[in-house]
Protein backbone atom coordinates (compact mmCIF):
# COMPACT_ATOMS: atom_id res chain seq x y z
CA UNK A 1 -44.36 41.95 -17.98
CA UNK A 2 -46.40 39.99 -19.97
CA UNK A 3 -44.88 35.98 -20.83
CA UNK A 4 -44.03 36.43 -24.41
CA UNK A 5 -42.27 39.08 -22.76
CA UNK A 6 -40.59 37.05 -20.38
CA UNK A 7 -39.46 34.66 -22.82
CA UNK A 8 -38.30 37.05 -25.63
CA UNK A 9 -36.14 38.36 -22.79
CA UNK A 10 -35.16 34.86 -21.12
CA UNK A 11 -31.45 33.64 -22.21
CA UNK A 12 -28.56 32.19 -20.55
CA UNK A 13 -26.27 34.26 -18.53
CA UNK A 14 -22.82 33.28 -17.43
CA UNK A 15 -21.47 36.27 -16.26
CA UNK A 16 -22.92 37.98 -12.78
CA UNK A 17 -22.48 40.81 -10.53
CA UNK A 18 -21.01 40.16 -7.07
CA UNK A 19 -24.46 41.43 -5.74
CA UNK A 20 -26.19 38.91 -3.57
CA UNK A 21 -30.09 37.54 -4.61
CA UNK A 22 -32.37 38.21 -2.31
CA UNK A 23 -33.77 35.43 0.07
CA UNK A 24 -37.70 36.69 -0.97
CA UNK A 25 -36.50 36.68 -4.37
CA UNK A 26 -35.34 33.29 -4.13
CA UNK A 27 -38.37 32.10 -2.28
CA UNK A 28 -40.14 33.34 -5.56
CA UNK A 29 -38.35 31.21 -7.73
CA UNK A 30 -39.35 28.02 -5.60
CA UNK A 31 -42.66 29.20 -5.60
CA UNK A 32 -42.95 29.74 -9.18
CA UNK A 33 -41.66 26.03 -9.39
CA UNK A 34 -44.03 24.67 -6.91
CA UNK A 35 -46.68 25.37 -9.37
CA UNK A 36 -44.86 23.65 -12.41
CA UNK A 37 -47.01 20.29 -13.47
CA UNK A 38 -45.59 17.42 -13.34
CA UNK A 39 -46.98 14.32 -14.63
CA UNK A 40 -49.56 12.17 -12.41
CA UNK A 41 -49.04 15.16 -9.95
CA UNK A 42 -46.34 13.48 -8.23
CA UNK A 43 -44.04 16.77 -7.57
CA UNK A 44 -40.44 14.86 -7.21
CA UNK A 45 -39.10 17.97 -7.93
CA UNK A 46 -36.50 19.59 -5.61
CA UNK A 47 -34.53 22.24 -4.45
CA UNK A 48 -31.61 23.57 -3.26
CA UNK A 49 -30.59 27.12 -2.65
CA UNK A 50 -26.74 27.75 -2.07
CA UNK A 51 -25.50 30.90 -1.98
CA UNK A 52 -22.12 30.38 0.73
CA UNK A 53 -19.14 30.99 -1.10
CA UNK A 54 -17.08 27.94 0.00
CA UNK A 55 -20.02 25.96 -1.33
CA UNK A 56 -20.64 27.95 -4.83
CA UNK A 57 -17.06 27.45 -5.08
CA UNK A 58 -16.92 23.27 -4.59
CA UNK A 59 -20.40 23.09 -6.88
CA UNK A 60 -18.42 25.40 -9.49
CA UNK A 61 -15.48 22.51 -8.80
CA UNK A 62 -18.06 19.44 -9.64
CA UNK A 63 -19.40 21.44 -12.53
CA UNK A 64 -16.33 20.56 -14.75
CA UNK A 65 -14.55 23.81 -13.48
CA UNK A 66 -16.96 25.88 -15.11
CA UNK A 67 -16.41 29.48 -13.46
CA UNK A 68 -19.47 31.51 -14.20
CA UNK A 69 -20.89 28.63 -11.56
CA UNK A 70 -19.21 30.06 -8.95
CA UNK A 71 -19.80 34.02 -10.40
CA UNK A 72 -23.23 33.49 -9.48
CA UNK A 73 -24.36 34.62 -6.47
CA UNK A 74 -27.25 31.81 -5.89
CA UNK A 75 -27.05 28.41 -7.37
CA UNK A 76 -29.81 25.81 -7.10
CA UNK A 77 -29.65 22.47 -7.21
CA UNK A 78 -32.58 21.21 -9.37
CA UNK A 79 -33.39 17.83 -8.14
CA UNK A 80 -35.67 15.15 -8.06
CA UNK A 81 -36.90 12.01 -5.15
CA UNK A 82 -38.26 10.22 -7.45
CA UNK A 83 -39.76 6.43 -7.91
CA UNK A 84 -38.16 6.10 -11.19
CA UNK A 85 -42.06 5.83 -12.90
CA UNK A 86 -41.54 6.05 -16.66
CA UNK A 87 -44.86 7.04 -18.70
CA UNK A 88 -46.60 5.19 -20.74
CA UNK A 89 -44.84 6.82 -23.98
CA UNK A 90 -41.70 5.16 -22.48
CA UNK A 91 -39.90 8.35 -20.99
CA UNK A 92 -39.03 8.88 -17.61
CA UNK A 93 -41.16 11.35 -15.82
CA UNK A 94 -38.52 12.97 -13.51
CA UNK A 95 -36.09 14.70 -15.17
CA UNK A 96 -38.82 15.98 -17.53
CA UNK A 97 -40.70 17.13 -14.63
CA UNK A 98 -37.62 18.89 -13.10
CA UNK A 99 -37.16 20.79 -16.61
CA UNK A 100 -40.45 21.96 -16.48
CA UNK A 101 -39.88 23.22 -13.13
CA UNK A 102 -36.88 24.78 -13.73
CA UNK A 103 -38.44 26.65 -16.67
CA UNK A 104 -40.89 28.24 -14.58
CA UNK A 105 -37.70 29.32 -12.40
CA UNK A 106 -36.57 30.93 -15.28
CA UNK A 107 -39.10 33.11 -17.16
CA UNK A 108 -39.92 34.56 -12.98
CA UNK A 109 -35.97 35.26 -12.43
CA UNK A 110 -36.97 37.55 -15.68
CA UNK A 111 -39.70 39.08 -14.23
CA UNK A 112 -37.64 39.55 -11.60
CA UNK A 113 -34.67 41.04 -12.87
CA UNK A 114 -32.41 38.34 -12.39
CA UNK A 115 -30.51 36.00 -14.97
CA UNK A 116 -29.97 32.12 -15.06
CA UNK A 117 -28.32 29.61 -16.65
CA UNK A 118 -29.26 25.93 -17.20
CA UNK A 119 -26.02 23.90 -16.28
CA UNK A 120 -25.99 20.21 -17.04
CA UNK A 121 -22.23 19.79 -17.02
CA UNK A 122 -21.53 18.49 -14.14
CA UNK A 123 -20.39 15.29 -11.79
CA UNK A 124 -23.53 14.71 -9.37
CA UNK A 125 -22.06 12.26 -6.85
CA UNK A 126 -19.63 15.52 -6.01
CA UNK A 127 -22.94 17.81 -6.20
CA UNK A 128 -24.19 15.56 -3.84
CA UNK A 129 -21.41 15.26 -1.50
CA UNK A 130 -20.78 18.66 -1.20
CA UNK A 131 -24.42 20.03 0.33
CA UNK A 132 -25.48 16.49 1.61
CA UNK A 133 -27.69 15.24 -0.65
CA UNK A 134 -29.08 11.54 -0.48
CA UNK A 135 -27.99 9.05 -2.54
CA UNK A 136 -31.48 8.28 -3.31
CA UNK A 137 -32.38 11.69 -5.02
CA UNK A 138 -30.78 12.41 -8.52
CA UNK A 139 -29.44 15.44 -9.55
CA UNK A 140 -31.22 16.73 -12.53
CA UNK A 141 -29.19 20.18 -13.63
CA UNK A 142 -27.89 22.99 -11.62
CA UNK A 143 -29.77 26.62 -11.60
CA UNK A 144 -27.19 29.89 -11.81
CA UNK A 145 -29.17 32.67 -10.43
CA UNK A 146 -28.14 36.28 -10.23
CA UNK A 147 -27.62 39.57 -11.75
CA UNK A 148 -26.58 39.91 -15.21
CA UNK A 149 -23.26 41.58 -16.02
CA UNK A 150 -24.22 41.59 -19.68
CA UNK A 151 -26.51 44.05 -20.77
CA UNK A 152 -26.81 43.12 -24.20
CA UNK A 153 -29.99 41.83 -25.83
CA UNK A 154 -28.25 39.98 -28.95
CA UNK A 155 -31.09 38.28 -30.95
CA UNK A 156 -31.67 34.56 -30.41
CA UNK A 157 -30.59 32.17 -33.00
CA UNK A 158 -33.29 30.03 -33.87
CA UNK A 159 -34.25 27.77 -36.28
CA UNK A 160 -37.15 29.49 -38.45
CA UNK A 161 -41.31 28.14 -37.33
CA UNK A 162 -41.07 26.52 -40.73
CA UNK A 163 -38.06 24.18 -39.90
CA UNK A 164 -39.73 23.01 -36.45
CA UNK A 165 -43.61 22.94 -36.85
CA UNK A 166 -45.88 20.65 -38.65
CA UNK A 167 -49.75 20.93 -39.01
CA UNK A 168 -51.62 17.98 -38.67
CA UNK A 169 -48.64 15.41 -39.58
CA UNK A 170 -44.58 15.33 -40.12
CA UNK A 171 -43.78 17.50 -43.10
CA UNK A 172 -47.40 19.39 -43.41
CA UNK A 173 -46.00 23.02 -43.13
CA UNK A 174 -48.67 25.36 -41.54
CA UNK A 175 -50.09 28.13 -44.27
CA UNK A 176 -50.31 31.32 -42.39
């Protein structure tokens, strides 16, 4: 699988099979993230794994009730011990650097043959209480990882290259 394939195929999935990820698989996935840049190499990213049902459960509980959180058989806690260093631009480097990480999570789970689903509804002090994280670490989004359910390949809605790219400045459309 090539990664144009990888992200042609990559969408959100909220509905699972009760069939369990595999540990290597999962191992993968961190791995995949490991490599992920992040800016002035400081790798705050982090991870955590949970696939107990009691625990899916109380994260599907903090995520605003949403169900599909517990569906999945693996969720991971994307998060970040960070320093709070904001880039010269102005922007925060952590939770960028999580996305980024998380992104690589997702286009392997594809290779792999597993869905995911970017949750960022959710309250993080009950995230945190409920697999012991540190109040120092944030909570950057939550990671739904499993087999699909849904076997459809709808299209993705997108806005048209026109309406988001510029060439050279704002406004300059790009002649093809």
């Amino acid at each position: 699988m090539t990664v144009e394939e990888a992200i042609k195929l990559r969408k959100s999935v909220r509905s699972y099979l009760p069939r369990p990820v595999e540990k290597e698989k999962i191992l993968e996935l961190f791995k995949a993230a490991r490599l992920a840049p992040s800016a002035s190499n400081r790798q705050e990213w982090r991870f955590v794994a949970v696939t107990r049902d009691e625990t899916r459960r109380r994260l599907a509980q903090a995520a605003l009730g949403q169900s599909f959180v517990y569906q999945a058989p693996c969720v991971i806690v994307c998060c970040a011990d960070t320093d709070f260093h904001v880039m010269t631009c102005g922007q925060a480097c952590y939770p960028i650097d999580v996305a980024i990480a998380i992104d690589h999570m997702t286009l392997r789970a594809v290779e792999l043959g597993l869905g995911t689903c970017w949750v960022g509804a959710f309250n993080e002090g009950e995230v945190k209480q409920t697999i012991n994280i540190p109040e120092r670490i944030r909570v950057v989004e939550l990671l739904t990882v499993g087999y699909t359910n849904d076997q459809t390949l709808k299209p993705k809605n997108r806005l048209p290259l026109d309406k988001i790219s510029f060439f050279e400045e704002w406004g300059n459309r790009m002649q093809l």
